[in-house]
C-alpha atoms as a PDB file:
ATOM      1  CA  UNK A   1      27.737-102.298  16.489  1.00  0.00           C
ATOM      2  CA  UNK A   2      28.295 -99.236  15.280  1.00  0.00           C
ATOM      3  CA  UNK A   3      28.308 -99.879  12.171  1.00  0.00           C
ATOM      4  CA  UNK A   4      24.833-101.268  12.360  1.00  0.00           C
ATOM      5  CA  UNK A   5      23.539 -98.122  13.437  1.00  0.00           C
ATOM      6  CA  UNK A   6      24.975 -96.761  11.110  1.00  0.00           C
ATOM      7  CA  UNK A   7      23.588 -98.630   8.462  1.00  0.00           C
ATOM      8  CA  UNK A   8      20.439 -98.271  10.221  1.00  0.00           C
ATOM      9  CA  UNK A   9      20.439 -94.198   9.654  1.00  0.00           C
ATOM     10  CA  UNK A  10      21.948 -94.307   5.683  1.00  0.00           C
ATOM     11  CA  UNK A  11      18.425 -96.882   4.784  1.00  0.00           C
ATOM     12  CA  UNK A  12      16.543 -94.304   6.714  1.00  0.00           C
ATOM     13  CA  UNK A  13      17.882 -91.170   4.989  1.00  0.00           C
ATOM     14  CA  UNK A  14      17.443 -92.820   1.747  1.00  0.00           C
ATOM     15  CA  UNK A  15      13.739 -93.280   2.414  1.00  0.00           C
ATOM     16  CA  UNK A  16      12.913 -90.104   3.151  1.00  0.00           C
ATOM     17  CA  UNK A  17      12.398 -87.112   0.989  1.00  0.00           C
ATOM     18  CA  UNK A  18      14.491 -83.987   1.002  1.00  0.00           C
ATOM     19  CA  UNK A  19      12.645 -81.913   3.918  1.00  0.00           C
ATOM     20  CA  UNK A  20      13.628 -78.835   2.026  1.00  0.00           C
ATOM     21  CA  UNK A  21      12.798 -79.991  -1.848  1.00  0.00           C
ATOM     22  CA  UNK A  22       9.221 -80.103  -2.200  1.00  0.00           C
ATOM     23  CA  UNK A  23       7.701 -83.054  -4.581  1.00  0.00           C
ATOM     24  CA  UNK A  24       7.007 -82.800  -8.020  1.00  0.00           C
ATOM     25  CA  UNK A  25       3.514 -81.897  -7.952  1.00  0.00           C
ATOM     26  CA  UNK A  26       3.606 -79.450  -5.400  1.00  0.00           C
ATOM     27  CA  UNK A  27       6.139 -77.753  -7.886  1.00  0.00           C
ATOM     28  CA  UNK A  28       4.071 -78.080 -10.923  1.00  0.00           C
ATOM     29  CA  UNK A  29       1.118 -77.149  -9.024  1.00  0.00           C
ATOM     30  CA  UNK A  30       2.817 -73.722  -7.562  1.00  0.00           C
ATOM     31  CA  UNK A  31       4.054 -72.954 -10.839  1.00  0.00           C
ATOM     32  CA  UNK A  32       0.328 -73.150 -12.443  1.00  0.00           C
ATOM     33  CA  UNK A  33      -0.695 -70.790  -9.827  1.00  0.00           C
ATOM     34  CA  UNK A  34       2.179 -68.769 -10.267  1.00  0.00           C
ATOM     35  CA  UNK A  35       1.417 -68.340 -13.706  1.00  0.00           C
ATOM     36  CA  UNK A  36      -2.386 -67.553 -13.458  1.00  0.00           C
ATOM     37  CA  UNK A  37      -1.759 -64.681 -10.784  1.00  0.00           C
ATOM     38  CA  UNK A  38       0.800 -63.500 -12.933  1.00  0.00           C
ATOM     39  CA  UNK A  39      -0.815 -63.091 -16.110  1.00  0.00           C
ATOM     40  CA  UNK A  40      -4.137 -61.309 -14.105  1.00  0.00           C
ATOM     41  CA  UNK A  41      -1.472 -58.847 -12.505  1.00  0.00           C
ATOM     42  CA  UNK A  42       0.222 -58.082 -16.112  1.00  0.00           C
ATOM     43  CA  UNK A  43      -3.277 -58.156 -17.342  1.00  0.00           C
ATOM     44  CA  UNK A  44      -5.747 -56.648 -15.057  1.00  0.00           C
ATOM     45  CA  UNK A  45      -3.882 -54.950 -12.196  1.00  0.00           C
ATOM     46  CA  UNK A  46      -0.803 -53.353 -13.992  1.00  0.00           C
ATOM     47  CA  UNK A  47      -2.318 -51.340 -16.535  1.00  0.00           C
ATOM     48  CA  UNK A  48      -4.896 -49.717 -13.653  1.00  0.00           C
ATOM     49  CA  UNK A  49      -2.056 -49.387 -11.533  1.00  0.00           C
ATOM     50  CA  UNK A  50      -0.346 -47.481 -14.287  1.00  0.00           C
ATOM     51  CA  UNK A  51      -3.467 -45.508 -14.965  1.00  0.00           C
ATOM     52  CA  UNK A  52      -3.534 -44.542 -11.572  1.00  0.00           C
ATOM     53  CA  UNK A  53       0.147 -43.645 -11.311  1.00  0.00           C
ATOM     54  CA  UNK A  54      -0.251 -41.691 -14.154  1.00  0.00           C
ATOM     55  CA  UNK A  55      -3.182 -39.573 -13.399  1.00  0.00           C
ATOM     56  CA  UNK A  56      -1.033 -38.592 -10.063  1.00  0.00           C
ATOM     57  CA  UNK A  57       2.201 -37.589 -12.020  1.00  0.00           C
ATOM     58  CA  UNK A  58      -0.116 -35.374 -14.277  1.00  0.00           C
ATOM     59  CA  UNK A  59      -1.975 -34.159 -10.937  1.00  0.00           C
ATOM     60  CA  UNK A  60       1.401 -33.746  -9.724  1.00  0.00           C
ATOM     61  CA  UNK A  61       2.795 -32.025 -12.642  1.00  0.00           C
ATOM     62  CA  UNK A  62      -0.544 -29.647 -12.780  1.00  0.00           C
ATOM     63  CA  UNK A  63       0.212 -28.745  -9.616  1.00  0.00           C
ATOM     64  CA  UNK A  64       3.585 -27.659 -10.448  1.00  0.00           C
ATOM     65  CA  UNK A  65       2.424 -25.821 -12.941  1.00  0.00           C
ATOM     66  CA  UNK A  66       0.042 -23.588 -11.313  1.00  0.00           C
ATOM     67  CA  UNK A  67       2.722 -23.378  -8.568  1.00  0.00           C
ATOM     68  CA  UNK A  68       4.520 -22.068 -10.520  1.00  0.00           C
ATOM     69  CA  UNK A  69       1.903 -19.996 -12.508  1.00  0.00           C
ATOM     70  CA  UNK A  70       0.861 -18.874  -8.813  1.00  0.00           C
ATOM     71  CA  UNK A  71       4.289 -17.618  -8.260  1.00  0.00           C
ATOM     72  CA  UNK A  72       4.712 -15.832 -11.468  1.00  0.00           C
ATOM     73  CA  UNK A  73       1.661 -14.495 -10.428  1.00  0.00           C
ATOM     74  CA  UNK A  74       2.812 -13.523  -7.180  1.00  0.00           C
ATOM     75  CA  UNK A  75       5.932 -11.954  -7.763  1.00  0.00           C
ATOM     76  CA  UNK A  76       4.377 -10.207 -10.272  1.00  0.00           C
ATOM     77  CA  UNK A  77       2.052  -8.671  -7.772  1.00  0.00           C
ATOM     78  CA  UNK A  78       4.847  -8.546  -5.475  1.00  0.00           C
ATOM     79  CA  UNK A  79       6.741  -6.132  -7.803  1.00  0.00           C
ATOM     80  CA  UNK A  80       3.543  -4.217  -8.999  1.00  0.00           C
ATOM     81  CA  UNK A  81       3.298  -3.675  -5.098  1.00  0.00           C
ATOM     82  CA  UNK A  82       6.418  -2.473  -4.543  1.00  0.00           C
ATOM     83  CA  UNK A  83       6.455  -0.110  -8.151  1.00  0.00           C
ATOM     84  CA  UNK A  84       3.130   1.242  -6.169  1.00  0.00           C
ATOM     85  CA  UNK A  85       5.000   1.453  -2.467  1.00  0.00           C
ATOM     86  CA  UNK A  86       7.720   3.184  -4.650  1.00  0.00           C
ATOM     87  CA  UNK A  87       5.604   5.569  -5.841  1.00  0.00           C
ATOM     88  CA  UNK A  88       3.735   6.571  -2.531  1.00  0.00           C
ATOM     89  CA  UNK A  89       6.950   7.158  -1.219  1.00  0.00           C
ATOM     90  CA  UNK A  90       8.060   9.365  -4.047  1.00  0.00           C
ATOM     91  CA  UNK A  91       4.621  11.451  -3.475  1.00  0.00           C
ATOM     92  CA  UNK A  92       5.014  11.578   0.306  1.00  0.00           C
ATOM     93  CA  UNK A  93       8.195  12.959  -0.148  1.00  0.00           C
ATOM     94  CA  UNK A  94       7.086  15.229  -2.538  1.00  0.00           C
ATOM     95  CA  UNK A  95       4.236  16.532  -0.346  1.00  0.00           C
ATOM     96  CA  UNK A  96       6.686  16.895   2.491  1.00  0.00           C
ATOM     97  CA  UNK A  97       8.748  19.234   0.026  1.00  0.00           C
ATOM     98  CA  UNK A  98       5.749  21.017  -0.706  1.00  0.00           C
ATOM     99  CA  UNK A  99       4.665  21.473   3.014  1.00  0.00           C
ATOM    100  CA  UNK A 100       7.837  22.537   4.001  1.00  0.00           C
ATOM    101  CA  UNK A 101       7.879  25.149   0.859  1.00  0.00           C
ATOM    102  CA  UNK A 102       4.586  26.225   2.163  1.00  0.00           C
ATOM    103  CA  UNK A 103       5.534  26.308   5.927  1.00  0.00           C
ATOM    104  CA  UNK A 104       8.668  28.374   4.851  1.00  0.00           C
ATOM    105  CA  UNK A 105       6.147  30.811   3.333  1.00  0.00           C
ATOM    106  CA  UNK A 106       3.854  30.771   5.932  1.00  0.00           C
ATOM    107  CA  UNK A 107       6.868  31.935   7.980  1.00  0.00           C
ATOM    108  CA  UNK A 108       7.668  34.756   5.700  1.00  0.00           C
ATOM    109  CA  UNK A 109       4.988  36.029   5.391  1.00  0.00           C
ATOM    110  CA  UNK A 110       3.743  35.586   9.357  1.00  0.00           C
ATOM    111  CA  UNK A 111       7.291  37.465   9.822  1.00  0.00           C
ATOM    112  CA  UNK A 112       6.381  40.094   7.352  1.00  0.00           C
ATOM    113  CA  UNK A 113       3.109  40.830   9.012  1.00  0.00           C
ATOM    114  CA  UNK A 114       4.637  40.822  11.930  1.00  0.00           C
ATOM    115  CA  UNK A 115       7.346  43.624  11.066  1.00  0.00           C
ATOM    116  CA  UNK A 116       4.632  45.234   9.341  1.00  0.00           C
ATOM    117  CA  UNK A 117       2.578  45.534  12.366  1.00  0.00           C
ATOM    118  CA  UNK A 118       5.224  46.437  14.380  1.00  0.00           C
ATOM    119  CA  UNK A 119       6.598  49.125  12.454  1.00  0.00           C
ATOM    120  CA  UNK A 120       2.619  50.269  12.581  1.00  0.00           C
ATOM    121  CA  UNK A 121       2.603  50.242  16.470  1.00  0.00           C
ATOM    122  CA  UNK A 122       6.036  52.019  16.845  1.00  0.00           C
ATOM    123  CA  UNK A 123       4.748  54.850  13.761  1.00  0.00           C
ATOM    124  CA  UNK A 124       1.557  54.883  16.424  1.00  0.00           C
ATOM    125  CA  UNK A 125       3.680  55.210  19.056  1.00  0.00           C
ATOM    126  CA  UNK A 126       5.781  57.868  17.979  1.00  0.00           C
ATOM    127  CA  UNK A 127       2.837  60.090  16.865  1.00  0.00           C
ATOM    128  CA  UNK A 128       1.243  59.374  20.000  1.00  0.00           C
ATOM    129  CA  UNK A 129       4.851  60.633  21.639  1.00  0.00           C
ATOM    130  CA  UNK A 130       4.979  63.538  18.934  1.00  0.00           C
ATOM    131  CA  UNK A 131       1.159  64.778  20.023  1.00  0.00           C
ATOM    132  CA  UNK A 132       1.900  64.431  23.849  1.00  0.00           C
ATOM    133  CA  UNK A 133       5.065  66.242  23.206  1.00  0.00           C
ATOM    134  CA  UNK A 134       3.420  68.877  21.118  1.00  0.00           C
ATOM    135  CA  UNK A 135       0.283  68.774  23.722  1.00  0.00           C
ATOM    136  CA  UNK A 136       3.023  69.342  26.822  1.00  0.00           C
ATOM    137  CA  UNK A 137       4.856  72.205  24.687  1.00  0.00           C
ATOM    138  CA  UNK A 138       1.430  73.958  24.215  1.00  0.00           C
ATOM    139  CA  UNK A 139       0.475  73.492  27.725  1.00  0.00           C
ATOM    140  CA  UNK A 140       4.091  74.283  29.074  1.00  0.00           C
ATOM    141  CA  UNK A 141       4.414  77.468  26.948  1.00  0.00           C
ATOM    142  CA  UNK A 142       1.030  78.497  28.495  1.00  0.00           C
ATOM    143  CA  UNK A 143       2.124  77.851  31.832  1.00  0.00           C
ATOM    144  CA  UNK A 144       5.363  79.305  31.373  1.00  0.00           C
ATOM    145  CA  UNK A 145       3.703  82.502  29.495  1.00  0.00           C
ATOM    146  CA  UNK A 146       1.610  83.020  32.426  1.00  0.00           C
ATOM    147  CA  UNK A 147       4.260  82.674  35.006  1.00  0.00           C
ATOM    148  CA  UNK A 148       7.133  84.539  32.947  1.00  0.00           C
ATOM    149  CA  UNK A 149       4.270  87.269  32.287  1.00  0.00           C
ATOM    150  CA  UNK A 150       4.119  87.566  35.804  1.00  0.00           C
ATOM    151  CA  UNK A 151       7.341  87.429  36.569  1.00  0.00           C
ATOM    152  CA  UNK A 152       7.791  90.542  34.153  1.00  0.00           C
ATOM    153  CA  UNK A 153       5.014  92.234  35.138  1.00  0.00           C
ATOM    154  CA  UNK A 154       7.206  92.090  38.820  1.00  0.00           C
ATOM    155  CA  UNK A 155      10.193  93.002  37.442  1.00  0.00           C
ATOM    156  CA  UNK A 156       9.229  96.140  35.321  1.00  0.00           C
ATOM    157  CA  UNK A 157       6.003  97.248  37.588  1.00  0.00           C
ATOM    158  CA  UNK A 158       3.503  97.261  35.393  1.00  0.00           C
ATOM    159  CA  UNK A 159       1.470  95.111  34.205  1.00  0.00           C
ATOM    160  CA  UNK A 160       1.513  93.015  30.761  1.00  0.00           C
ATOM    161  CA  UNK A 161      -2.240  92.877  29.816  1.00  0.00           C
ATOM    162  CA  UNK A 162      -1.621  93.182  26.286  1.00  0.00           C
ATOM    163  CA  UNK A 163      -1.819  89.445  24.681  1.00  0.00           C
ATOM    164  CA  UNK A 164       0.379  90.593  21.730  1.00  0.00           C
ATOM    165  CA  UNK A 165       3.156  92.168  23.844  1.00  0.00           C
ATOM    166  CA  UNK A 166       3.089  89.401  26.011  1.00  0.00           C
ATOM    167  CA  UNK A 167       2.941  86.682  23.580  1.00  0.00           C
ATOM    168  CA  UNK A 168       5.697  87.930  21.943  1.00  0.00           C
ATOM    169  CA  UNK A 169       7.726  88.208  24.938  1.00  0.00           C
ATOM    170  CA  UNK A 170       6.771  84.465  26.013  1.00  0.00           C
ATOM    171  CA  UNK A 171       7.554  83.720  22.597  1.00  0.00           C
ATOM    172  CA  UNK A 172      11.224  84.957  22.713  1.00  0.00           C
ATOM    173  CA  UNK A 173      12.185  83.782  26.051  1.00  0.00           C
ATOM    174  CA  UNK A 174      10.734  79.801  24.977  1.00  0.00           C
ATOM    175  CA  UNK A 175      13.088  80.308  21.551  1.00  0.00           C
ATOM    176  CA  UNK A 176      15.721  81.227  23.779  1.00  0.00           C
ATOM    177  CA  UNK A 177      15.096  78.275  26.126  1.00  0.00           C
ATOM    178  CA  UNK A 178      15.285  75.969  23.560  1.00  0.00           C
ATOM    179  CA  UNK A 179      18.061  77.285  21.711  1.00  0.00           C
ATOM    180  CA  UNK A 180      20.035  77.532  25.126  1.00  0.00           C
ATOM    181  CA  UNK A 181      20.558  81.098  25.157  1.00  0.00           C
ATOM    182  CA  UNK A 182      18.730  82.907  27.899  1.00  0.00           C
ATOM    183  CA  UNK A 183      18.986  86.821  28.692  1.00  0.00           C
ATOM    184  CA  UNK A 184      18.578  86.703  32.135  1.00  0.00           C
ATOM    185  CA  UNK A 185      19.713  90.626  32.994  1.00  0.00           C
ATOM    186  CA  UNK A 186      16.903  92.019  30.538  1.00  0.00           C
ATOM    187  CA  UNK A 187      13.765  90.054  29.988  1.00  0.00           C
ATOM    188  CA  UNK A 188      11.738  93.369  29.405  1.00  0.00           C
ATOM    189  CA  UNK A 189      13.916  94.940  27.071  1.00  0.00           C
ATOM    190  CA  UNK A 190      11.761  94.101  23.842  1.00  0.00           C
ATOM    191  CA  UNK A 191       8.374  95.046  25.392  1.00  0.00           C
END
């Protein structure tokens, strides 16, 4: 029996077409097609879609170049700025230099002023001293004339009216005063 069935199955397979090989028309058919879409794509779509692709590679390479046109451009700038950054820097020192000069002058010459008008006040000062000096001299010698006039006038018993005699005798004993040497047992004896 078995081999019955089996007969059975080997008539069937005969009968039947290849599932997976498709007939003979549906291949000449397929390859028509085939052929038609083809030659429209080589035709018609290729050459647009080579158009198209190369418009974008020359966009593309544009680009690039005025990329790199813009960079040029830029570090061109880039060095013109720093040339100019440079050169501020090389003035602001300079004007520092200068300031400094002129500060340092400034100083001098606030110093000299100041020197100047201090030698000024102590000159001032010391004839100011020298004219109170001379001023209490003048006023001492009176006040010692009158008193050592008196005192004289004691001693000897008569009186020294006579402005000559008794400015010379004032005269002497201040001279002595000064120079340190003072007669003290004769005051009278020039008069």
């Amino acid at each position: 029996m078995m081999s019955a069935v089996a007969s059975t199955v080997l008539l069937a397979a005969e009968e039947t077409p290849n599932p997976f090989l498709p007939a003979g028309y549906d291949l000449f058919w397929s390859t028509v097609c085939l052929l038609i879409i083809g030659i429209y794509f080589y035709k018609k779509l290729l050459p647009s879609m080579n158009k198209v692709l190369d418009e974008r590679t020359e966009k593309i390479e544009g680009g690039l170049e005025k990329a790199a046109e813009a960079q040029a451009a830029a570090s061109a700038a880039l060095a013109e700025n720093e040339r100019e950054l440079d050169e501020a820097r090389r003035e602001a020192a300079q004007m520092r230099e200068v300031a400094q000069e002129e500060g340092k002058t400034i100083v001098v010459e606030a110093r000299a002023r100041a020197q100047a008008e201090a030698a000024r006040i102590v000159e001032t000062a010391q004839r100011q001293l020298e004219a109170e000096r001379q001023q209490a001299v003048v006023s001492l010698r009176a006040e010692v004339g009158v008193l050592a006039s008196e005192l004289a006038s004691r001693i000897v018993g008569e009186s020294l009216l006579d402005d000559a005699r008794r400015s010379r005798v004032i005269d002497r004993f201040l001279d002595e005063l000064e120079a340190g040497v003072v007669e003290v047992e004769n005051p009278v004896r020039e008069l």
